[in-house]
Protein backbone atom coordinates (compact mmCIF):
# COMPACT_ATOMS: atom_id res chain seq x y z
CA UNK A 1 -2.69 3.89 -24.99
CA UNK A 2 -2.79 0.95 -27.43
CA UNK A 3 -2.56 1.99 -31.16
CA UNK A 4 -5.64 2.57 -32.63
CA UNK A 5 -4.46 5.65 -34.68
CA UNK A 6 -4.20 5.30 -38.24
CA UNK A 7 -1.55 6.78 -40.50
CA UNK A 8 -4.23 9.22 -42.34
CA UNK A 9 -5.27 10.92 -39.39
CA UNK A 10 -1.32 11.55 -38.84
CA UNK A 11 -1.01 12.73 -42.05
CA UNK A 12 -4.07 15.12 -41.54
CA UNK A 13 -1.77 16.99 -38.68
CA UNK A 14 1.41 16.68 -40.61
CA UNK A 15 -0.01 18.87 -43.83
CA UNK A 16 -0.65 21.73 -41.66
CA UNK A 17 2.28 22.05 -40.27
CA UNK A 18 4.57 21.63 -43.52
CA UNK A 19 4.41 23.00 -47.19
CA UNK A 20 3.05 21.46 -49.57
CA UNK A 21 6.29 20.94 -51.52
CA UNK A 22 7.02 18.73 -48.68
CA UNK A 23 3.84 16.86 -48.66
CA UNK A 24 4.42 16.66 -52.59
CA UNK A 25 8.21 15.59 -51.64
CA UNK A 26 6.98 12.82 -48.55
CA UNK A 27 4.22 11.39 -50.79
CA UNK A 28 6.18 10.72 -54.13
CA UNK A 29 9.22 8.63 -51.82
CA UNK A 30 5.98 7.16 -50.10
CA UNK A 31 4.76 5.96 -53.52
CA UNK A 32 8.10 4.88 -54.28
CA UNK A 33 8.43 2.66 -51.43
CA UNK A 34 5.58 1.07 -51.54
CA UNK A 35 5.37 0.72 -55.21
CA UNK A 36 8.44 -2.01 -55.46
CA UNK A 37 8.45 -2.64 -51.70
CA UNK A 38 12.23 -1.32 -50.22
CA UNK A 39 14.21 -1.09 -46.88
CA UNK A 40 16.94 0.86 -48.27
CA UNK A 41 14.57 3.60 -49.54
CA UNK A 42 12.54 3.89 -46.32
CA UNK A 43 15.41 3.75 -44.35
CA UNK A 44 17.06 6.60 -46.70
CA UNK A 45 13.74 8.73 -46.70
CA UNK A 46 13.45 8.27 -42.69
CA UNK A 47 16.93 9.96 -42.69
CA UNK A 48 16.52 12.32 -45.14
CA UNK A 49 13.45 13.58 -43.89
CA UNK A 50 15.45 15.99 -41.58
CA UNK A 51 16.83 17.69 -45.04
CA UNK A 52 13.13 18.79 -45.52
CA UNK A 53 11.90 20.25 -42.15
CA UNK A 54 13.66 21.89 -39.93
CA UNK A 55 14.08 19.88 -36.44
CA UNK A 56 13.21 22.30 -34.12
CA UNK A 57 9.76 23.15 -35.19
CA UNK A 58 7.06 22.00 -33.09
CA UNK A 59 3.49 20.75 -33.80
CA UNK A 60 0.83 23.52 -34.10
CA UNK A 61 -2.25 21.22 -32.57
CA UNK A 62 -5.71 22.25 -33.19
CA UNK A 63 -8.75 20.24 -32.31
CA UNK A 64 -8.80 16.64 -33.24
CA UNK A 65 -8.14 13.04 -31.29
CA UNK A 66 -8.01 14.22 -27.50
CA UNK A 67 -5.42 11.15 -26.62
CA UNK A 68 -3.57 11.96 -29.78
CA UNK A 69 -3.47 15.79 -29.31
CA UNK A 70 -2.79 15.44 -25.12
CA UNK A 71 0.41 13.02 -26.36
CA UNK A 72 2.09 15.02 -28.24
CA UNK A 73 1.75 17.80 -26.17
CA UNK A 74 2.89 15.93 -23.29
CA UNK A 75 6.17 15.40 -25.50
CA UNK A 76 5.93 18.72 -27.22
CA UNK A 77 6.27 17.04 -30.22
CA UNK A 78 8.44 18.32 -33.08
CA UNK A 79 7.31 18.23 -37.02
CA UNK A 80 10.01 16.23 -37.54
CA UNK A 81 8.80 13.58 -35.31
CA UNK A 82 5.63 13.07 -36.72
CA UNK A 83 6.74 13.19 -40.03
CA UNK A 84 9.18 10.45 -39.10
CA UNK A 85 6.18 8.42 -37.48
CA UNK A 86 3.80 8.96 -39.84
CA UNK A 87 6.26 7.50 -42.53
CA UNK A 88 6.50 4.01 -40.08
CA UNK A 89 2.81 3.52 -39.96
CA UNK A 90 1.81 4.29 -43.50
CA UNK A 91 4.29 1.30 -44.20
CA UNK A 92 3.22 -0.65 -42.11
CA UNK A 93 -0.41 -0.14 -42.67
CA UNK A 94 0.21 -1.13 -46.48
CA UNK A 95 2.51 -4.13 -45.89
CA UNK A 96 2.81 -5.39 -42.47
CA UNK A 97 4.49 -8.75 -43.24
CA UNK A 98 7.43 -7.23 -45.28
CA UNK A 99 7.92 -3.99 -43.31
CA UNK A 100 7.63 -5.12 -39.77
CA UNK A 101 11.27 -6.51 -39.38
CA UNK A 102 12.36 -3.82 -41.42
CA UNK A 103 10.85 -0.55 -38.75
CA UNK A 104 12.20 -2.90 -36.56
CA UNK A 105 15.79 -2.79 -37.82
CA UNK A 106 15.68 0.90 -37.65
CA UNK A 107 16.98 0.69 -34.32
CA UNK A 108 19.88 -0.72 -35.52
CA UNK A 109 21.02 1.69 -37.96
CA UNK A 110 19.09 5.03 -36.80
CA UNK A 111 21.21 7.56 -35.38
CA UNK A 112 19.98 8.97 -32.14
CA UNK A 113 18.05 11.45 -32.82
CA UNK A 114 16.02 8.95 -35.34
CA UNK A 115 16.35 6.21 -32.59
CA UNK A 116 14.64 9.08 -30.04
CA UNK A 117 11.44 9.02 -32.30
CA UNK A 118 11.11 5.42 -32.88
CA UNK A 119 10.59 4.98 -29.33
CA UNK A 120 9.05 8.00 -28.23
CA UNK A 121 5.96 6.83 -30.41
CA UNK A 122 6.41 3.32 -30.68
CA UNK A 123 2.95 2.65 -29.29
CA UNK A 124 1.36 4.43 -31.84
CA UNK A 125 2.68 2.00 -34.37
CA UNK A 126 0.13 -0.61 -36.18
CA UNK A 127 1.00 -3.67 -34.42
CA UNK A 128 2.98 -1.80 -31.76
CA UNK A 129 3.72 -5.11 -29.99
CA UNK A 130 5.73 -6.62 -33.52
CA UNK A 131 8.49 -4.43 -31.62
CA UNK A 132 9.09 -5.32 -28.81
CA UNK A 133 12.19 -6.88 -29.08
CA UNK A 134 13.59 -3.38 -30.42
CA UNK A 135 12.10 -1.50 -27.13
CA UNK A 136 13.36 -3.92 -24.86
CA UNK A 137 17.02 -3.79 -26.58
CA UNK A 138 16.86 0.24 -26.35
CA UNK A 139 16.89 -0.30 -22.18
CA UNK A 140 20.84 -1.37 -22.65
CA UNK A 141 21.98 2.75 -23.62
CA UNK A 142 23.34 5.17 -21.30
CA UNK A 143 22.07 7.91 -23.51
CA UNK A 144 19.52 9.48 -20.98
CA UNK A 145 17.36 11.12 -23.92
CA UNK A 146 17.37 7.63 -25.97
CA UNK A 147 16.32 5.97 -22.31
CA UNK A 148 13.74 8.48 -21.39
CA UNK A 149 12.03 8.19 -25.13
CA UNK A 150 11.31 4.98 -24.32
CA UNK A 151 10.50 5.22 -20.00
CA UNK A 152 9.15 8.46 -20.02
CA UNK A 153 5.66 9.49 -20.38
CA UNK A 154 5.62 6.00 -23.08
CA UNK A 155 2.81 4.26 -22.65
CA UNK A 156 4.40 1.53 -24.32
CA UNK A 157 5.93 -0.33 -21.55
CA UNK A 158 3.36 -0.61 -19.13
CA UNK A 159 1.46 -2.62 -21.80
CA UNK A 160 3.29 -4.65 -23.44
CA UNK A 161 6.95 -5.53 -21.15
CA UNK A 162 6.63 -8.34 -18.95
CA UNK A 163 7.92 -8.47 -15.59
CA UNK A 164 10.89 -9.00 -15.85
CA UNK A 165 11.77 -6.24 -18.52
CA UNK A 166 9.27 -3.76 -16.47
CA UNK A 167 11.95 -4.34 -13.71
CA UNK A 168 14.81 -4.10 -15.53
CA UNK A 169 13.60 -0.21 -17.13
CA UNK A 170 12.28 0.39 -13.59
CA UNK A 171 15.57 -0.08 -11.89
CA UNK A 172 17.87 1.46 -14.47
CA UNK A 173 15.68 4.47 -14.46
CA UNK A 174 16.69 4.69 -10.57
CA UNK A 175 20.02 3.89 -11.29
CA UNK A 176 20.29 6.56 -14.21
CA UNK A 177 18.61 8.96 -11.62
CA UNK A 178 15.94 9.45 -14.23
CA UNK A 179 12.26 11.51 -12.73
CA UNK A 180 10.53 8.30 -11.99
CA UNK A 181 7.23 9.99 -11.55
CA UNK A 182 7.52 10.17 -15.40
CA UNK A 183 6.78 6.64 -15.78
CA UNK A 184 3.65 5.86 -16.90
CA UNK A 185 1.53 2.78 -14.51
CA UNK A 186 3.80 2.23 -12.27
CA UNK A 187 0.93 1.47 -9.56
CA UNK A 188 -0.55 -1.24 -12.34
CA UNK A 189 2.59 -2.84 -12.74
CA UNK A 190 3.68 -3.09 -9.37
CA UNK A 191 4.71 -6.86 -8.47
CA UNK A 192 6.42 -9.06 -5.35
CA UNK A 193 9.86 -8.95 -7.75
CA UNK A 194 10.19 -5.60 -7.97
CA UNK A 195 9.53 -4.61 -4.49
CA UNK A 196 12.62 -7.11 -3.43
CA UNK A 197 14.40 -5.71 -5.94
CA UNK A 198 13.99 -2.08 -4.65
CA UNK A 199 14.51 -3.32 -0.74
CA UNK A 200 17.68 -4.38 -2.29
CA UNK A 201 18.92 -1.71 -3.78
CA UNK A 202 17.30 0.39 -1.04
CA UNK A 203 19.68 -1.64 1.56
CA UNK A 204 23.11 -1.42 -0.76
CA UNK A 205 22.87 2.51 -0.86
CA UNK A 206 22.20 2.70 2.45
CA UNK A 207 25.19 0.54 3.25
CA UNK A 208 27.16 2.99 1.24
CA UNK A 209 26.14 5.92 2.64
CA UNK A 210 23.94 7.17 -0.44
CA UNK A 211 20.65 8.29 -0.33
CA UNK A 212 17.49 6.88 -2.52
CA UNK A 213 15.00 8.54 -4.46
CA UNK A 214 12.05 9.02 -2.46
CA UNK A 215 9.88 8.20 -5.45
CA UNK A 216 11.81 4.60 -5.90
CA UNK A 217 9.45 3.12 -3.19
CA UNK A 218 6.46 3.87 -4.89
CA UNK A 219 5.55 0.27 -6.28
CA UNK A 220 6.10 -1.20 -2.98
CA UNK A 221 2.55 -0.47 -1.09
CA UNK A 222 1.01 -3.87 -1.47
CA UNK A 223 3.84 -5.80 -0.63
CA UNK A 224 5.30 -4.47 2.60
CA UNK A 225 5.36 -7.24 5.19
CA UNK A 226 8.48 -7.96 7.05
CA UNK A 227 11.46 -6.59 5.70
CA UNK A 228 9.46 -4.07 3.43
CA UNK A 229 7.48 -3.24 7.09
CA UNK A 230 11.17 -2.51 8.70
CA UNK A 231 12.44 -0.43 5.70
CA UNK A 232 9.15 1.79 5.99
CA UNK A 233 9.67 2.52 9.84
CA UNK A 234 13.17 3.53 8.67
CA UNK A 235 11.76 6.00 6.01
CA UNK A 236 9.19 7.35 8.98
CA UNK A 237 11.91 8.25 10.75
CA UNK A 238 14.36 9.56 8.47
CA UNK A 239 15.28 13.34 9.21
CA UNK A 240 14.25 13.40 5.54
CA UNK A 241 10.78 14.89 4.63
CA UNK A 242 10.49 13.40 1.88
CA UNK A 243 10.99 10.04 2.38
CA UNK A 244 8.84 10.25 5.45
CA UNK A 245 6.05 11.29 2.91
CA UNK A 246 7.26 8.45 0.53
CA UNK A 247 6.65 5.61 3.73
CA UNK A 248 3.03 7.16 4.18
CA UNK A 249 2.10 7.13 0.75
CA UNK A 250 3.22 3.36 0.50
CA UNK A 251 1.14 2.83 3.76
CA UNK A 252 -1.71 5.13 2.74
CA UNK A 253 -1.98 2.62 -0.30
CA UNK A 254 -1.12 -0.54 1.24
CA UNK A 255 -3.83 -3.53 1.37
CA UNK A 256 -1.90 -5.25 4.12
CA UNK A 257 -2.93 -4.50 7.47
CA UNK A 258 0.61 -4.06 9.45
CA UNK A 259 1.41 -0.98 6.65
CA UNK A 260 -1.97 0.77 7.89
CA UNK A 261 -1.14 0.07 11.36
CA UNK A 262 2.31 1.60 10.99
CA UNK A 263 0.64 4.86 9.45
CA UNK A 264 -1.73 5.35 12.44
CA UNK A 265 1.13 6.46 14.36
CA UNK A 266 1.47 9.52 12.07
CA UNK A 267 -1.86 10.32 11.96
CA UNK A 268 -0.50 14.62 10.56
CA UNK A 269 1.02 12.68 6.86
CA UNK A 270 -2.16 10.45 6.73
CA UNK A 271 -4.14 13.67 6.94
CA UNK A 272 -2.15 15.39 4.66
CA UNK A 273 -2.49 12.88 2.03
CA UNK A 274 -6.38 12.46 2.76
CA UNK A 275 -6.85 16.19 1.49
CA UNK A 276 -4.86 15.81 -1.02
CA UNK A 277 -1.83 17.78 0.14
CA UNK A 278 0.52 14.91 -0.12
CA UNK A 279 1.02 12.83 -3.51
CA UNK A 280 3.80 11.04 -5.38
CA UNK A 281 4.23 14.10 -7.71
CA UNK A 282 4.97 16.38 -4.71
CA UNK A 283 6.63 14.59 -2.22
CA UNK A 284 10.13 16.07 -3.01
CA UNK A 285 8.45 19.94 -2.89
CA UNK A 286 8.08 22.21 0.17
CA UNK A 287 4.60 21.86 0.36
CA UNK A 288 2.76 25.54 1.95
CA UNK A 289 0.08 24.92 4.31
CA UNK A 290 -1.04 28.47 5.07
């Protein structure tokens, strides 16, 4: 979802869902940041905007953008969030030039609840790709809810990291034991690096005894040919249901011809996954058949 949302029709959500002594209160500091252009009094009203609405209220969504309206559900977004947000954009929508490295800063001095938002709805941003840098920075925490604002269900990533830094968020989420099937294109930004890279890692858990997501393998089905092809007839026959679900799916989707010669010899999980039964969002579940 690139940004084409503009700070007005955020602001058309945000007054029905707050007073209007807080509209009154958000468009006067507004006025007065824009009027003599000033990070310190953004950055102060960013903060202080969780002294005017209480941060556990969520959005009441009526009919409007479907994209916008399905996001924030998807995140069951809080007032407090889009408040935040829609403060970034209407910035940024008068003054690009002077407030771009300034939003940008804000992951530098934004506690973690502010740093949460930034990222949750960085692609919503004007000029979401200014920012980059700051997303790419945010995949160095431990902090599983500042990780997952930016991994999960953040369209983000997928269109603006390269390689490289799509590897880097894909592997930590592994390692961090994050849901990967919360990250958003991971079929469309699949690549030959990342499948050695999750062989790899595949191989060193094994060697230590410790098991591997079933999900992990998911970016691999174009590129298994030798020892991709060897860790898939390990997966098929795993005592593990799951992972033998995981080695047909990669198979199922596979373009090479040695994967789709491998799954012939299970024809019951090709099946399964014809009619639907079997997908990347279930694999893990006892699936009923009856």
């Amino acid at each position: 979802m690139q940004s084409t949302i503009s700070a007005d029709q955020l602001l058309t959500i945000l007054t029905t869902n707050i007073s209007e002594d807080t509209r009154d209160w958000i468009s006067e500091k507004l006025q007065k940041i824009l009027s003599e252009p000033s990070a310190r009094e953004l950055y102060l009203t960013y903060s202080l905007l969780a002294n005017k609405i209480d941060k556990d209220t969520y959005l009441e969504l009526s009919d409007g953008d479907p994209d916008l309206t399905n996001y924030f559900k998807q995140h069951n977004t809080r007032v407090l969030e889009l408040a935040r947000i829609y403060l970034l954009c209407a910035v940024l929508e008068e003054d690009r030039s002077y407030f771009s490295p300034k939003v940008a800063n804000l992951i530098q001095i934004a506690d973690t609840s502010e740093l949460e938002t930034f990222l949750r709805y960085l692609a919503l941003l004007p000029n979401a790709e200014d920012f980059k840098n700051a997303a790419v920075e945010s995949l160095r925490t431990n902090i599983a809810t500042v990780f997952d604002a930016i991994s999960s269900r953040n369209p983000y990533p997928a269109e603006y990291f390269n390689d490289q830094q799509w590897n880097q968020m894909y592997l930590k989420a592994a390692f961090m034991q994050r849901d990967l099937n919360t990250i958003l294109d991971a079929d469309k930004r699949a690549n030959a690096d990342l499948a050695r890279i999750i062989s790899d890692y595949a191989h060193e858990r094994w060697a230590a005894s410790r098991d591997v997501d079933p999900s992990f393998w998911r970016p691999v089905s174009n590129f298994i040919e030798e020892g991709l092809l060897d860790d898939m007839k390990r997966l098929f026959a795993s005592e593990n249901v799951a992972e033998n679900r995981a080695a047909a799916l990669c198979c199922f989707n596979s373009d090479k011809t040695e994967a789709q010669s491998l799954l012939e010899g299970y024809p019951d999980l090709k099946e399964e996954i014809n009619s639907g039964k079997i997908t990347w969002a279930n694999i893990k579940d006892q699936i009923s058949y009856e």
